[in-house]
Protein backbone atom coordinates (compact mmCIF):
# COMPACT_ATOMS: atom_id res chain seq x y z
CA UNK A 1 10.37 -11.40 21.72
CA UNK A 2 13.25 -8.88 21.58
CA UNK A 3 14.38 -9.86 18.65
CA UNK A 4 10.61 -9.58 16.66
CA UNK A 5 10.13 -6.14 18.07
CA UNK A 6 13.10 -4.39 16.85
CA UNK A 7 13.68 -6.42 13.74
CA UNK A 8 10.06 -7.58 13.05
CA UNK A 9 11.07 -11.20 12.70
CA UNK A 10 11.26 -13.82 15.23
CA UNK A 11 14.81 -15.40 15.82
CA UNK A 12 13.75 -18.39 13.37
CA UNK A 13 12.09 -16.18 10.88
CA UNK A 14 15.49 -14.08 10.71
CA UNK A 15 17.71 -16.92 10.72
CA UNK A 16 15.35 -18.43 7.38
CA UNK A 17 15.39 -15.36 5.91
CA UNK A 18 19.22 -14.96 6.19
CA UNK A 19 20.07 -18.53 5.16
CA UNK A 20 18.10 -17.43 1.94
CA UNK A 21 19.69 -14.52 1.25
CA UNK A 22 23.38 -16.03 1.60
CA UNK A 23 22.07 -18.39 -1.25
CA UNK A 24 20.94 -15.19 -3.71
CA UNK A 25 24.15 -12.87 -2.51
CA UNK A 26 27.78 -13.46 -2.79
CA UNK A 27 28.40 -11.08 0.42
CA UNK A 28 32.26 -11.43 1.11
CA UNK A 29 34.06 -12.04 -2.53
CA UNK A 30 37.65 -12.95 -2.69
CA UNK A 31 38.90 -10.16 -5.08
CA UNK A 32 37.69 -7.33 -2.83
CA UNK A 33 38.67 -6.00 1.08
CA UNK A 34 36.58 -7.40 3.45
CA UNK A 35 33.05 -5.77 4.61
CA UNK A 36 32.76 -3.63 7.56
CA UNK A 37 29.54 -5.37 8.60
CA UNK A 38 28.57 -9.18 8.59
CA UNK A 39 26.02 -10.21 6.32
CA UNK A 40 24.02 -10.97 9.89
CA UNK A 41 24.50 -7.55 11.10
CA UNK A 42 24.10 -6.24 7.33
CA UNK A 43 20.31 -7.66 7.46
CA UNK A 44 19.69 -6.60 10.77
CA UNK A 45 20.45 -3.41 9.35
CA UNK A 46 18.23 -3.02 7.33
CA UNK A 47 15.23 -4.72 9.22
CA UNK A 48 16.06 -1.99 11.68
CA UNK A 49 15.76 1.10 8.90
CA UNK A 50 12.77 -0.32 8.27
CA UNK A 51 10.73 -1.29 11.38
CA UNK A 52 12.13 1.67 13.24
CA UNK A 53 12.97 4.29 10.38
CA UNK A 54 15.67 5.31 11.89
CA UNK A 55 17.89 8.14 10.22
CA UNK A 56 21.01 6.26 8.91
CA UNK A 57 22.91 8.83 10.19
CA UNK A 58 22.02 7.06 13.89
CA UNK A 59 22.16 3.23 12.27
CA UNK A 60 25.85 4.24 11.40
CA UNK A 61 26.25 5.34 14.77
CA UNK A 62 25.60 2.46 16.71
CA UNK A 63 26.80 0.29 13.58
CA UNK A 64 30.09 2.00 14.67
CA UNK A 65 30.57 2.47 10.82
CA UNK A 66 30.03 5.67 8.32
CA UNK A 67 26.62 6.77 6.76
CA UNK A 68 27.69 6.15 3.59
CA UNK A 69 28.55 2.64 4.03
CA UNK A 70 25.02 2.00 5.73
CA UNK A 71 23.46 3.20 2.83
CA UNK A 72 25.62 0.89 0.21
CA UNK A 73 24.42 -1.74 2.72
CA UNK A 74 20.54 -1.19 2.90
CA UNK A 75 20.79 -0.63 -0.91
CA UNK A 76 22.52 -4.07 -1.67
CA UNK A 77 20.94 -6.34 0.74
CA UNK A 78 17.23 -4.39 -0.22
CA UNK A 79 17.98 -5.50 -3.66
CA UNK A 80 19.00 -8.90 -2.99
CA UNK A 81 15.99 -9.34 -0.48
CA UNK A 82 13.62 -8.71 -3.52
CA UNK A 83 14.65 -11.54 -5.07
CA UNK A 84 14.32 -13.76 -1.77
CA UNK A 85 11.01 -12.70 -0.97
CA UNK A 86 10.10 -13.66 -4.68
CA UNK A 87 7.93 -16.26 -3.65
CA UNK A 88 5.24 -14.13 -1.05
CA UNK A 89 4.47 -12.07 -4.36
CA UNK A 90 1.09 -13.34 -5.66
CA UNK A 91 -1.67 -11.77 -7.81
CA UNK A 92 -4.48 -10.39 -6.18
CA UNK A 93 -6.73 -13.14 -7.76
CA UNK A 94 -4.81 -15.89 -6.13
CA UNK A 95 -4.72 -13.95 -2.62
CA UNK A 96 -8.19 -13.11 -2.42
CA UNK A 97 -9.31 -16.37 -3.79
CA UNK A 98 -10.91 -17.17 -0.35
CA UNK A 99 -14.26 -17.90 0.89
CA UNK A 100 -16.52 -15.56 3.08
CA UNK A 101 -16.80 -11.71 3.38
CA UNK A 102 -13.35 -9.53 3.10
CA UNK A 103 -13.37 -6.19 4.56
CA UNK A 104 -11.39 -2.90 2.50
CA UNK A 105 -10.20 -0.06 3.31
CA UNK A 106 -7.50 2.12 2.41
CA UNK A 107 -4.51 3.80 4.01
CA UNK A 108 -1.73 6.64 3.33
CA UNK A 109 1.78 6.30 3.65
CA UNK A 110 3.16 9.44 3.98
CA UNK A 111 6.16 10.69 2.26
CA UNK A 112 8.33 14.10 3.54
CA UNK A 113 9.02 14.77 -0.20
CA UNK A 114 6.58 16.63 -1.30
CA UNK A 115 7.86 18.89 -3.92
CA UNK A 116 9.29 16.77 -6.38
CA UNK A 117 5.96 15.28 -7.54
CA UNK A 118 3.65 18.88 -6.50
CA UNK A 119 0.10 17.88 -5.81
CA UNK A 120 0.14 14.70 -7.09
CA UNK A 121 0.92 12.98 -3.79
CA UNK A 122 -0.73 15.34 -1.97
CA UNK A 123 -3.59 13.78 -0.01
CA UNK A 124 -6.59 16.41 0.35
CA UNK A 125 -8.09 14.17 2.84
CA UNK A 126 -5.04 13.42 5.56
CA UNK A 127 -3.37 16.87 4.55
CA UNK A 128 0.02 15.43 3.48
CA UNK A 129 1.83 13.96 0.80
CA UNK A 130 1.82 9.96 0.62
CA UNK A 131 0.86 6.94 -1.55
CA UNK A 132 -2.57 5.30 -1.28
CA UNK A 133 -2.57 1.91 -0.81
CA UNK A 134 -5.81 -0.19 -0.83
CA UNK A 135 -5.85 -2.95 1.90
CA UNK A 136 -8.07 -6.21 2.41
CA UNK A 137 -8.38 -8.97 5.11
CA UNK A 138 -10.41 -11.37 6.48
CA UNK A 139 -13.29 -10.75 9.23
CA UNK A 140 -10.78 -12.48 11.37
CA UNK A 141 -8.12 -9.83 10.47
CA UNK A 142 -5.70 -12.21 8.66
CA UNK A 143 -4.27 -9.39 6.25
CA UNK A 144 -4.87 -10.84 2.15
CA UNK A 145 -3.50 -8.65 0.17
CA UNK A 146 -1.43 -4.60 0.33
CA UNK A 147 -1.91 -3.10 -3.17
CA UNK A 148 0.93 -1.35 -4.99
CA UNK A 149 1.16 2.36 -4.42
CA UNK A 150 -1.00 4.89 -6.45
CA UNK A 151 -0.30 8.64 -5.78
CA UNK A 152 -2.16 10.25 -2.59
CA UNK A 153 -3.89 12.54 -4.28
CA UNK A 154 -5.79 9.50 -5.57
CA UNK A 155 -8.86 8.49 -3.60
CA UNK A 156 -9.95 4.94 -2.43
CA UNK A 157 -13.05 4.53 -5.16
CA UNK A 158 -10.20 5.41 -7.56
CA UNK A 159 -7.68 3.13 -6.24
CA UNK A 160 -10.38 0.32 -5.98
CA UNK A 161 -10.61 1.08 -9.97
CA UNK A 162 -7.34 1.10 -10.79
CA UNK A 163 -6.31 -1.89 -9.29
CA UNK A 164 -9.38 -3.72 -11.16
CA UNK A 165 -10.45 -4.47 -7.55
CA UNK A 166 -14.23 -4.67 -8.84
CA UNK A 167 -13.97 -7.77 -10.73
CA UNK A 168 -12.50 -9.59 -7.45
CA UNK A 169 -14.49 -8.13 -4.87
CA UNK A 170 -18.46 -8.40 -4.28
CA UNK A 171 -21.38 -7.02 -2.15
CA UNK A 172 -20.26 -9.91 0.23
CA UNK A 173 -17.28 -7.50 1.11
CA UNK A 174 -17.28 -4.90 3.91
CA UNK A 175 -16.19 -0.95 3.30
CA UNK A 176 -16.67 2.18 4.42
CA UNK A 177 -18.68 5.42 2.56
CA UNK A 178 -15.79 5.99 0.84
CA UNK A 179 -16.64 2.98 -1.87
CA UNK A 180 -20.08 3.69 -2.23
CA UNK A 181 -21.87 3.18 -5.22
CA UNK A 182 -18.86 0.66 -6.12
CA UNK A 183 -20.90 -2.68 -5.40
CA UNK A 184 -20.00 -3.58 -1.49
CA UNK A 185 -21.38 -3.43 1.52
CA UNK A 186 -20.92 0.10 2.81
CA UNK A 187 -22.71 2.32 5.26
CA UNK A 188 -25.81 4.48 3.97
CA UNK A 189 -25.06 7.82 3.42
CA UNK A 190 -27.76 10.22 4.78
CA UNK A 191 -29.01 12.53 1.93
CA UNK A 192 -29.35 16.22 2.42
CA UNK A 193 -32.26 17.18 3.82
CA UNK A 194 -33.06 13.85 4.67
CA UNK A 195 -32.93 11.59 8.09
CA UNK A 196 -32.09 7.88 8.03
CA UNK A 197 -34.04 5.53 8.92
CA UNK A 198 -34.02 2.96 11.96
CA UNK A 199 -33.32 0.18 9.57
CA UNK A 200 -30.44 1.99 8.14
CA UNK A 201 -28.66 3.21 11.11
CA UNK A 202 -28.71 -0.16 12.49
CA UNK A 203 -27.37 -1.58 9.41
CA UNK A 204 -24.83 0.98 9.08
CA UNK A 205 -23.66 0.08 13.27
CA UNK A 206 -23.82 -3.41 11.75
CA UNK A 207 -20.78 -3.00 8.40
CA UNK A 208 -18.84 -0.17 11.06
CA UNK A 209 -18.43 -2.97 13.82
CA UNK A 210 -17.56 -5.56 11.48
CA UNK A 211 -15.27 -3.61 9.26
CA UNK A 212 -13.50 -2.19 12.70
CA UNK A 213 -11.09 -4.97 11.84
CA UNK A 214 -9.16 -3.34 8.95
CA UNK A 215 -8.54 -0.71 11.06
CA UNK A 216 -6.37 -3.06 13.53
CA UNK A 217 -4.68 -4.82 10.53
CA UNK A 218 -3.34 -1.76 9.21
CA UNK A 219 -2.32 -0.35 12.53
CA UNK A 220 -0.63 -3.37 12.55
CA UNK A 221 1.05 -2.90 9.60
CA UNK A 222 2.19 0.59 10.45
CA UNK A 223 4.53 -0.96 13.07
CA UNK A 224 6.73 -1.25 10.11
CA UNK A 225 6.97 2.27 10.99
CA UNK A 226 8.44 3.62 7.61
CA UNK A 227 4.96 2.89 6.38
CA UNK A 228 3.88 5.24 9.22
CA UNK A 229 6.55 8.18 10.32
CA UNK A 230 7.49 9.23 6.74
CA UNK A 231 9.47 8.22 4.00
CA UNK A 232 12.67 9.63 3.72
CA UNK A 233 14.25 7.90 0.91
CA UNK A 234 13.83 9.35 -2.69
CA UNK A 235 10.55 8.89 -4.06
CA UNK A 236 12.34 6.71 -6.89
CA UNK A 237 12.88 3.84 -4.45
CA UNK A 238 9.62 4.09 -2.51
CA UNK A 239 7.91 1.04 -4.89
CA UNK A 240 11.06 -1.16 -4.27
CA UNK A 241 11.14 -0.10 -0.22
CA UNK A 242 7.37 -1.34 -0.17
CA UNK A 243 7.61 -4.40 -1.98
CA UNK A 244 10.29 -5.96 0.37
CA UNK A 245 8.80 -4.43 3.73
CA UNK A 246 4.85 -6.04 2.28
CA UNK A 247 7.27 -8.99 1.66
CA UNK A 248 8.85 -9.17 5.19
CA UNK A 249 4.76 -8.59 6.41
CA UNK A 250 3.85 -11.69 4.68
CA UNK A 251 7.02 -13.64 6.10
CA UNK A 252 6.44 -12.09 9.56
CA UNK A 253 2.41 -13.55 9.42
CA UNK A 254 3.95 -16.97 8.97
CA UNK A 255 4.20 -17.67 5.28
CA UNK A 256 6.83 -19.75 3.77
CA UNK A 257 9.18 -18.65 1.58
């Protein structure tokens, strides 16, 4: 239990994952000095940087090696892990290719550079600079499907749009009033001037209750907290840092690589 809550993996899910990435990496190569850091330790590494976000400043610290060699380490085995978690990449018409109701919702990952890109990432709604990223489960709360990142100044009918999200998803799906008018099942939205009815309010208690269960699967994904704290890497690298920690999510829920 340790082991999952610092690295996100359970022991067996971190020894698969490593015994996968030996077979994509050529870690320790005869014409060059050995490594500071096992490839063992050189994974838990970068688990670590990414379920905890911790500075790599501190990683090198207890690492008992320099910063700079941390971050040659999370760069080469991030790399290399995006080529072992290959196989938990799938379209979003294969992943939401299941039957009954799906519930939406979408969530900001915030970024602390805000500058380089002005207002583009610059989410209005949470007051800080992020990526939007649009994300769908099951009534059960078995998470489907993480979209890629669109800037946060984007908003979630936008986002819906962009990711073509309308020809996949039906009135049989659950989402809040920020998808109105985009073909799902989404609370009323009382006009001005105007009171809702009986019929409505209960209906709109009805889709809030249900679609409560997003809510837990992406608090659940923000334990993977440099989805959550703030991403301190340069923007460049964001897209790669979010396909191999959506990656890791899907290996963590218990599919097979």
């Amino acid at each position: 239990m340790l082991h999952q809550r610092t690295t996100g993996l359970t022991a067996t899910q971190f020894a698969t994952l490593l015994t996968a990435l030996a077979e994509h990496l050529t870690w320790v190569k005869p014409d060059q000095k050995p490594r500071r850091l096992t490839l063992a330790k050189a994974l838990k590494v970068t688990l670590l940087s990414y379920r905890q976000n911790i500075t790599q400043e501190t990683l090198a610290h207890f690492a008992r090696v320099s910063q700079p060699t941390i971050s040659r380490t999370i760069n080469t085995i991030e790399q290399a892990l995006l080529k072992v978690l290959k196989p938990l990449e799938k379209s979003l018409e294969k992943r939401l290719n299941v039957p009954g109701s799906l519930v939406i919702d979408g969530t900001l990952v915030p970024t602390w550079n805000w500058r380089s890109l002005g207002k583009t990432n610059f989410s209005g709604k949470h007051k800080r600079a992020g990526f939007n990223h649009q994300v769908i489960c099951t009534l059960d709360g078995r998470l489907l499907a993480i979209t890629d990142p669109l800037p946060g100044a984007r908003h979630d009918a936008h986002a819906f749009r962009a990711h073509g999200l309308e020809k996949l998803l039906d009135s049989s799906t659950l989402a809040d009033k920020g998808y109105v008018g985009l073909g799902l099942a989404a609370p009323t939205r009382r006009k001005p001037g105007q009171k809702l009815t009986k019929e409505q309010k209960r209906n709109n208690r009805v889709i809030n209750q249900l679609r409560s269960v997003v809510e837990r699967v992406i608090a659940q994904i923000k334990t993977w907290r440099v989805l959550h704290s703030g991403f301190r890497r340069p923007l460049e690298v964001y897209r790669r840092v979010f396909s191999v920690v959506r990656g890791l999510l899907f290996l963590a829920a218990g599919h097979p690589l």
